[in-house]
N, C-alpha and C. Protein backbone atom coordinates (compact mmCIF):
# COMPACT_ATOMS: atom_id res chain seq x y z
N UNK A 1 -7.29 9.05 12.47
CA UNK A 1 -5.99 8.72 11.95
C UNK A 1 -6.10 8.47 10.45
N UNK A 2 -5.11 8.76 9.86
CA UNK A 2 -4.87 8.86 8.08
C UNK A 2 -4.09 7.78 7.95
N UNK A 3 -5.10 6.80 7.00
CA UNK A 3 -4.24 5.56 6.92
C UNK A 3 -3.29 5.61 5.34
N UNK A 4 -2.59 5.64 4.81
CA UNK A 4 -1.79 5.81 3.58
C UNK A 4 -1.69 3.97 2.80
N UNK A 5 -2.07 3.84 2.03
CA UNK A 5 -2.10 2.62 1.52
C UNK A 5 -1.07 2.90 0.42
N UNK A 6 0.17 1.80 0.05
CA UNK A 6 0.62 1.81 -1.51
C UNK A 6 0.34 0.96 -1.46
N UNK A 7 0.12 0.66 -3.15
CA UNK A 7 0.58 -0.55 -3.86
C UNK A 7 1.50 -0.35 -4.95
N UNK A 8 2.39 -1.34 -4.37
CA UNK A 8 3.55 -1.30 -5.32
C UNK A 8 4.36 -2.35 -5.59
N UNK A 9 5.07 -1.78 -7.24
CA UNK A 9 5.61 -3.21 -8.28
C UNK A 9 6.73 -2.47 -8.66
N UNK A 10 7.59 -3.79 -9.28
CA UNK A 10 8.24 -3.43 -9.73
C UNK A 10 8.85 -4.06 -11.50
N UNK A 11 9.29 -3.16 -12.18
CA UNK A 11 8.91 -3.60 -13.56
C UNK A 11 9.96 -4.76 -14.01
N UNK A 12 9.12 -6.07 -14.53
CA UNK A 12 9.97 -6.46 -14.90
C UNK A 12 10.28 -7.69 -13.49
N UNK A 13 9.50 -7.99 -12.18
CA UNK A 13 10.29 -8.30 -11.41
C UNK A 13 9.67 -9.01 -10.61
N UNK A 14 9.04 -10.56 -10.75
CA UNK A 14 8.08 -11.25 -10.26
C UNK A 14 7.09 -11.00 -8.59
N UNK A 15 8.68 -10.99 -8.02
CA UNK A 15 8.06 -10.25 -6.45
C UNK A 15 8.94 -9.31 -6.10
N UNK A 16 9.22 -8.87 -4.86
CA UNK A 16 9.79 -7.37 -4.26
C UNK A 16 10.66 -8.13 -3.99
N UNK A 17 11.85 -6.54 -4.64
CA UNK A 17 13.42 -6.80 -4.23
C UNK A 17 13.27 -5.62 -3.64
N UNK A 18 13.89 -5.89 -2.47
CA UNK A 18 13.78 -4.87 -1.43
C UNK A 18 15.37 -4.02 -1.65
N UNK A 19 15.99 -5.18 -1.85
CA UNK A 19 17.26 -4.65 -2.08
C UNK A 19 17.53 -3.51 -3.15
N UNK A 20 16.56 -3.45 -4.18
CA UNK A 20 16.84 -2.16 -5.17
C UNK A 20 15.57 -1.15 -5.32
N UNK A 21 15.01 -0.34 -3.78
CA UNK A 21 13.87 0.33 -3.78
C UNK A 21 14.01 1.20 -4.45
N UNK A 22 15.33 1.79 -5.69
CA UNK A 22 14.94 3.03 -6.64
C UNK A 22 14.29 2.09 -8.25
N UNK A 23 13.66 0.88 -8.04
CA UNK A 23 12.73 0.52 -8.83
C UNK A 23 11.61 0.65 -8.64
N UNK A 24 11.22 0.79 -7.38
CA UNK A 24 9.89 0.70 -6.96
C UNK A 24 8.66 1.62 -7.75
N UNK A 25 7.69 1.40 -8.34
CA UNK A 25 6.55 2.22 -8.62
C UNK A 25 5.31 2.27 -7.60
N UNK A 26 4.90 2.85 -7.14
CA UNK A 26 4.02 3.00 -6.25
C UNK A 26 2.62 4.17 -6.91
N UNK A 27 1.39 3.52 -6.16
CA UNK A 27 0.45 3.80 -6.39
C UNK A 27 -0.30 4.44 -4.99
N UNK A 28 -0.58 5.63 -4.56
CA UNK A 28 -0.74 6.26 -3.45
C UNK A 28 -2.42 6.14 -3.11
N UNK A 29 -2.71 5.39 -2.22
CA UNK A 29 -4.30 5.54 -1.77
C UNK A 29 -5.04 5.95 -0.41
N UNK A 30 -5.85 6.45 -0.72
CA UNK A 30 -6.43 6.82 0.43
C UNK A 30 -7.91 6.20 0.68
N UNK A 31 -7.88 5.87 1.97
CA UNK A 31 -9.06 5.06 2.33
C UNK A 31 -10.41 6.44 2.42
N UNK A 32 -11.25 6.17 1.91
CA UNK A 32 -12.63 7.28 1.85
C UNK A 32 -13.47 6.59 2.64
N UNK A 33 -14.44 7.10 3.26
CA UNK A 33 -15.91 6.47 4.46
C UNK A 33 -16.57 6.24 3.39
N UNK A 34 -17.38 5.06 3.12
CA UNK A 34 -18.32 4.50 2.50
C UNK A 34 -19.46 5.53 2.22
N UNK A 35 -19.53 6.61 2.63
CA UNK A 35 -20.96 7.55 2.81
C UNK A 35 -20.08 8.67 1.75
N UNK A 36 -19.26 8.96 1.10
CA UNK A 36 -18.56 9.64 -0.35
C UNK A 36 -18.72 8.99 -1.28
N UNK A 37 -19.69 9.29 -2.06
CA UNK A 37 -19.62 9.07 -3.32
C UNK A 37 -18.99 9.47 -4.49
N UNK A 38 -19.02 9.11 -5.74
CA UNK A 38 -18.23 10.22 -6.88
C UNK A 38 -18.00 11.18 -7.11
N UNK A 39 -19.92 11.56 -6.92
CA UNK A 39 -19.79 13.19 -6.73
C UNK A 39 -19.38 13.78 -5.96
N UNK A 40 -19.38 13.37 -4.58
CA UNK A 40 -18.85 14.00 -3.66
C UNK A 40 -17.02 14.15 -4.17
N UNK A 41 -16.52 13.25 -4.10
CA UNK A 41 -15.42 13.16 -4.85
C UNK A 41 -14.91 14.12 -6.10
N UNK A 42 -15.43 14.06 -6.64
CA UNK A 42 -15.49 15.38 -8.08
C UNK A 42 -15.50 16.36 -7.61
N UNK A 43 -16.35 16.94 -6.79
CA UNK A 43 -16.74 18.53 -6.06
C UNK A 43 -15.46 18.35 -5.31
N UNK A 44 -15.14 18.04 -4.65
CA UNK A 44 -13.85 17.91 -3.50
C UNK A 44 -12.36 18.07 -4.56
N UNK A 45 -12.00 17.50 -5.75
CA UNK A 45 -10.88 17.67 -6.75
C UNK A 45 -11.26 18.99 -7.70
N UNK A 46 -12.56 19.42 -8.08
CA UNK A 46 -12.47 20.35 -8.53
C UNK A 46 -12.49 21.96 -7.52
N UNK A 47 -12.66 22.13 -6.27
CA UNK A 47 -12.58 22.38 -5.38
C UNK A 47 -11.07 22.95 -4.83
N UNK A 48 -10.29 21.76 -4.90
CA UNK A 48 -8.84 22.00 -4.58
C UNK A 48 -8.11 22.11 -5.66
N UNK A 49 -8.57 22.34 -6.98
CA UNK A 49 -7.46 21.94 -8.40
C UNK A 49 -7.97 24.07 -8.11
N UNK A 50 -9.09 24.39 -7.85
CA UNK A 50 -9.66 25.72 -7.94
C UNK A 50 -8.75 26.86 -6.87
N UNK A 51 -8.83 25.71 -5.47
CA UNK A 51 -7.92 26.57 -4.45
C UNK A 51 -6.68 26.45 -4.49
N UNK A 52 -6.04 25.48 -4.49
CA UNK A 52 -4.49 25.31 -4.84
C UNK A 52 -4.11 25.94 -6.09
N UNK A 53 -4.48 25.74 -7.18
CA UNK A 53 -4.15 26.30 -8.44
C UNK A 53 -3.24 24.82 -8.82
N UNK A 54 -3.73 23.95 -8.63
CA UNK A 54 -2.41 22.68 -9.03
C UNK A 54 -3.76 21.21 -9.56
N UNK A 55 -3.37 20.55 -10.67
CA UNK A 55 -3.49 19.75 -11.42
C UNK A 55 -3.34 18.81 -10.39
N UNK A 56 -4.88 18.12 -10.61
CA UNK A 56 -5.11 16.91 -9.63
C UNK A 56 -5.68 15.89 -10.55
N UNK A 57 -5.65 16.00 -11.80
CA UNK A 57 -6.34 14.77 -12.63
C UNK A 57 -5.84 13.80 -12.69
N UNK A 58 -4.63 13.30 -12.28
CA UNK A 58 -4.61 12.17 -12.14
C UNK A 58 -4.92 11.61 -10.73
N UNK A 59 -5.83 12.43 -10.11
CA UNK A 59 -6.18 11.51 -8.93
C UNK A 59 -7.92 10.88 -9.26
N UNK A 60 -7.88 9.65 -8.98
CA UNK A 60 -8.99 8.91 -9.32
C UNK A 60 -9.64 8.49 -8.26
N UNK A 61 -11.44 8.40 -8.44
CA UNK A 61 -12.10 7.49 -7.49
C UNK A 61 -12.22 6.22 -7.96
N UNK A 62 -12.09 4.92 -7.00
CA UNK A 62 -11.82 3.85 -7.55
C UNK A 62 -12.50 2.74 -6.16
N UNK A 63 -13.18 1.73 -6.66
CA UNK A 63 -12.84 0.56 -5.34
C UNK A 63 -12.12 -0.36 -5.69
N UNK A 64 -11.59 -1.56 -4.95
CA UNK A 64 -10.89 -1.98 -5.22
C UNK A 64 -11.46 -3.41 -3.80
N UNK A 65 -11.18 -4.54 -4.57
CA UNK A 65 -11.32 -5.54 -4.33
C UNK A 65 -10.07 -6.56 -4.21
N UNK A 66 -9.02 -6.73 -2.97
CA UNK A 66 -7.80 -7.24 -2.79
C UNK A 66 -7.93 -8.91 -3.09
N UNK A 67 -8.98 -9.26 -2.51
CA UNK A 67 -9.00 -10.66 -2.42
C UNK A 67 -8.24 -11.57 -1.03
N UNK A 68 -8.27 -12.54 -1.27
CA UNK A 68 -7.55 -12.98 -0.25
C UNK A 68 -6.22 -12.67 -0.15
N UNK A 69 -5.68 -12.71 1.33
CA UNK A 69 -4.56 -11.88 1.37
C UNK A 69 -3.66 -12.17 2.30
N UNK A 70 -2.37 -12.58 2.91
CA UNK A 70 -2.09 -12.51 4.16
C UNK A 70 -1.08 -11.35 4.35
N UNK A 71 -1.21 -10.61 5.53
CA UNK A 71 -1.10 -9.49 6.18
C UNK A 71 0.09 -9.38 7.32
N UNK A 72 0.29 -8.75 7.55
CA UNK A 72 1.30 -8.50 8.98
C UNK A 72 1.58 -7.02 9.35
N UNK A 73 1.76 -6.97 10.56
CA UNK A 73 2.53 -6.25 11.61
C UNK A 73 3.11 -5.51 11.51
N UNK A 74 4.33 -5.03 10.68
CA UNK A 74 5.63 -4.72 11.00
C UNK A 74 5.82 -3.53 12.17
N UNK A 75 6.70 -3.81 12.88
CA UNK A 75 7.51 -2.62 13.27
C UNK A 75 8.46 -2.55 13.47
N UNK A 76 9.07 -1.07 13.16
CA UNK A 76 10.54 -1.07 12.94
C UNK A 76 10.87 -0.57 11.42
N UNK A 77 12.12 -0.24 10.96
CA UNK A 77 12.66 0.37 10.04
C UNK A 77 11.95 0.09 8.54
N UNK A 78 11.44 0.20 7.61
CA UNK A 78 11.50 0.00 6.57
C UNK A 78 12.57 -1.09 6.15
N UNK A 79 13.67 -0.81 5.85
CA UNK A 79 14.78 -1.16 6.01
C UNK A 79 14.62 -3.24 6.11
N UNK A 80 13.88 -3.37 7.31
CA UNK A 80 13.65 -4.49 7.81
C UNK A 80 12.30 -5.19 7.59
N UNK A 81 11.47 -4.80 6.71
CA UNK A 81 10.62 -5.48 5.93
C UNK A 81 11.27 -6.79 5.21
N UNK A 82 11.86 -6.77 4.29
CA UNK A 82 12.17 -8.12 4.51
C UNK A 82 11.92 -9.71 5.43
N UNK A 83 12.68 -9.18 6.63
CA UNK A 83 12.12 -10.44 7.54
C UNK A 83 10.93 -10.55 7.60
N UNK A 84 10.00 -9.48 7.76
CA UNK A 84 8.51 -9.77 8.02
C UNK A 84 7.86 -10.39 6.67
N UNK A 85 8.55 -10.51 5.49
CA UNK A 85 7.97 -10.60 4.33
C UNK A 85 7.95 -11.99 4.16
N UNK A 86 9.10 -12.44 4.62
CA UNK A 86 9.66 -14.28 4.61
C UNK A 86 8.56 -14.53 5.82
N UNK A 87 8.45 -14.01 7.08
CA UNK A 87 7.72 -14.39 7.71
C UNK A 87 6.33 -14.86 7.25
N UNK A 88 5.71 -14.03 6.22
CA UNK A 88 4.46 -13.81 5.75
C UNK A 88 4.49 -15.08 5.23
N UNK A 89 5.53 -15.26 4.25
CA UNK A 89 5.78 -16.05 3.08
C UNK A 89 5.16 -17.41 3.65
N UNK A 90 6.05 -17.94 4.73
CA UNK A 90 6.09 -19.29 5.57
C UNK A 90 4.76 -19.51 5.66
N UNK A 91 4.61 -18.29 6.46
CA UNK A 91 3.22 -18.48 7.12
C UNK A 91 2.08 -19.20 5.79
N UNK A 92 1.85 -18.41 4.67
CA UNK A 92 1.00 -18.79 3.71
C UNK A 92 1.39 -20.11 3.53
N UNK A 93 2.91 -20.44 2.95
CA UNK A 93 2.81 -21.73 2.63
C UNK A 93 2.78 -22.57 3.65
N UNK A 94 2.70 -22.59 4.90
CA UNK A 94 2.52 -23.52 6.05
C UNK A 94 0.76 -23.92 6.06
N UNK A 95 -0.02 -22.74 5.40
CA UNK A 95 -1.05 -22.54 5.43
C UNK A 95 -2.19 -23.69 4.33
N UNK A 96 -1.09 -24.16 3.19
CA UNK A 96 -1.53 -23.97 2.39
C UNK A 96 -1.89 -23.20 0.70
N UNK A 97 -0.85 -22.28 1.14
CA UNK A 97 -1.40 -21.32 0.10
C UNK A 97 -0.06 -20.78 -0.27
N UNK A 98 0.02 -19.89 -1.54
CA UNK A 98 0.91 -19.02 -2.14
C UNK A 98 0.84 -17.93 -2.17
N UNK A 99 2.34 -16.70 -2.01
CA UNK A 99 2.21 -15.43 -2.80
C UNK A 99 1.34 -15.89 -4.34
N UNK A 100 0.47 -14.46 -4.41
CA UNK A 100 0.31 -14.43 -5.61
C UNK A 100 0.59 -12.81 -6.37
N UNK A 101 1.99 -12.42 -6.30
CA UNK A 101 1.76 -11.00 -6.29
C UNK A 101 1.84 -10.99 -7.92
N UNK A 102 1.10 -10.34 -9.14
CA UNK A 102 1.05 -10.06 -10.09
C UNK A 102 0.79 -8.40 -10.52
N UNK A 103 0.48 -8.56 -12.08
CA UNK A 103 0.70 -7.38 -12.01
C UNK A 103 -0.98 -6.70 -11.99
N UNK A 104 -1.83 -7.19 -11.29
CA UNK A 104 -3.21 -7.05 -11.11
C UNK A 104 -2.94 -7.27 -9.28
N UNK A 105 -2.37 -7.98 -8.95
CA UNK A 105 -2.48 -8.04 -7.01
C UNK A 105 -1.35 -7.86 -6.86
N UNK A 106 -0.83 -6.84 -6.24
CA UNK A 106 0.47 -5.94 -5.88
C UNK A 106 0.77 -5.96 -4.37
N UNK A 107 1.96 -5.84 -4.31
CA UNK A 107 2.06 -5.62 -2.72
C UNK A 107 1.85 -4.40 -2.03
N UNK A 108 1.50 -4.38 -0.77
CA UNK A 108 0.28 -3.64 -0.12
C UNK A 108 1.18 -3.14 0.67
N UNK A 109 1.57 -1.18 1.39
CA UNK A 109 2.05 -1.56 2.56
C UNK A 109 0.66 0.04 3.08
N UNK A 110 0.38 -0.66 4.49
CA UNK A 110 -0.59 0.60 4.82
C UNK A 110 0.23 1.27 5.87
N UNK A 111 0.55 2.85 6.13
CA UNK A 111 1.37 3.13 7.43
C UNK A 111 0.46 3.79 7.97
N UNK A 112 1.04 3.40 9.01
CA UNK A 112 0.43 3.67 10.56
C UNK A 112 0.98 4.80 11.44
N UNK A 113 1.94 4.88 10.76
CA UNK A 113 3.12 5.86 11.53
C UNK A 113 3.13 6.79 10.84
N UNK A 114 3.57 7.99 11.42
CA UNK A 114 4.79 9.39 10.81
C UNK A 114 5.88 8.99 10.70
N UNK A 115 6.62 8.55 10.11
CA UNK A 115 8.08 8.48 10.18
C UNK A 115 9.30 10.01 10.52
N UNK A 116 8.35 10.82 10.29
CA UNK A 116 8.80 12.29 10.41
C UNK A 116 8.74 12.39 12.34
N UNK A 117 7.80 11.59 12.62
CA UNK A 117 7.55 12.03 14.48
C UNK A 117 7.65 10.84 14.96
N UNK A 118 8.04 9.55 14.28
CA UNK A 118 7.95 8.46 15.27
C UNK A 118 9.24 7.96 15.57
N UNK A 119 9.86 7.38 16.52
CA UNK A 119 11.41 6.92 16.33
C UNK A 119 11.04 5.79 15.33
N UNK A 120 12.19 5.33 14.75
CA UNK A 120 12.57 4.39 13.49
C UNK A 120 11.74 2.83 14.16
N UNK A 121 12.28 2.44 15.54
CA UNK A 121 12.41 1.18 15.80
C UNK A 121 10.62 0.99 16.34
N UNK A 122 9.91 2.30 16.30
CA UNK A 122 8.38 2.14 16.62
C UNK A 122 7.63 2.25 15.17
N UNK A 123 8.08 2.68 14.11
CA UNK A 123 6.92 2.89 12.81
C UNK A 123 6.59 1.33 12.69
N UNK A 124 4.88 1.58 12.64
CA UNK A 124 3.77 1.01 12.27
C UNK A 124 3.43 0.83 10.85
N UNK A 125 3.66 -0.57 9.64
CA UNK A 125 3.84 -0.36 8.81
C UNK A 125 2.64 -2.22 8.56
N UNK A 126 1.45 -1.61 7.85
CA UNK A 126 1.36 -3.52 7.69
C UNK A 126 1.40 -3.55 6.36
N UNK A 127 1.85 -4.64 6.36
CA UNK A 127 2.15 -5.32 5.08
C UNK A 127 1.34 -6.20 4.44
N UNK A 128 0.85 -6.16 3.41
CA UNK A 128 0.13 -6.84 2.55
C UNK A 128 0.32 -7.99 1.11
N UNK A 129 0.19 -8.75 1.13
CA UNK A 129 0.43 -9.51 -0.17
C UNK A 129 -0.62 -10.40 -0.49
N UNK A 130 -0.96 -10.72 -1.46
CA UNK A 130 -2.13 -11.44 -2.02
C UNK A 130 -1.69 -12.80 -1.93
N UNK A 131 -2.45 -13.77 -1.84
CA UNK A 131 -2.41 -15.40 -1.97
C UNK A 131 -3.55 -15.93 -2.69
N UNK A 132 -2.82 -17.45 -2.95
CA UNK A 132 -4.10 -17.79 -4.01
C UNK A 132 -3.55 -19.47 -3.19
């Protein structure tokens, strides 16, 4: 299974307004097996920039270190992220702890789903946000 990671902000806008997603900037990732290295990576973009005939330089190898984080579930519409987000929220501060979404720890969503093949009220969507 192909897991799709964003991270995404919005400019100008301490945490996510869900309410105005034609702000959103998003950053598209893909999870790689620990056994790919750079090179492997390089041979694989110069490879497809060769077979496609299409400009892939802005795709980068990168790791990335989230930090602590609390996470969730969702399922169901996009749309309805929100509730799960307040949910999150509680949860941290019941916990102890805060959002810390900046513009270095972004909010996370990984899908799980096709939205193209899944009904609406089953997509698999978790959600991510950083805490401090």
């Amino acid at each position: 299974m192909l897991c799709l990671l964003l991270r995404g902000w919005q400019a100008g806008i301490e945490c996510v307004n869900y309410a105005n997603k034609d702000t959103f900037n998003w950053i598209s990732v893909i999870r790689l097996p620990d056994f790919i290295t750079e090179k492997d990576f390089e041979w694989a973009i110069a490879t497809a920039t060769k077979k496609k005939k299409e400009d892939f330089s802005n795709v980068e190898f990168f790791s990335y270190d989230e930090g602590l984080c609390v996470q969730c579930m969702h399922i169901g519409s996009y749309d309805d992220e929100p509730a799960t987000v307040l949910q999150m929220e509680k949860f941290a501060i019941e916990n102890g702890y805060s959002i810390d979404i900046t513009s270095e720890r972004l909010h996370h969503e990984i899908y799980l789903s096709d939205p193209r093949k899944a009904d609406i009220s089953k997509i698999k969507t978790v959600i991510r946000h950083p805490i401090k």
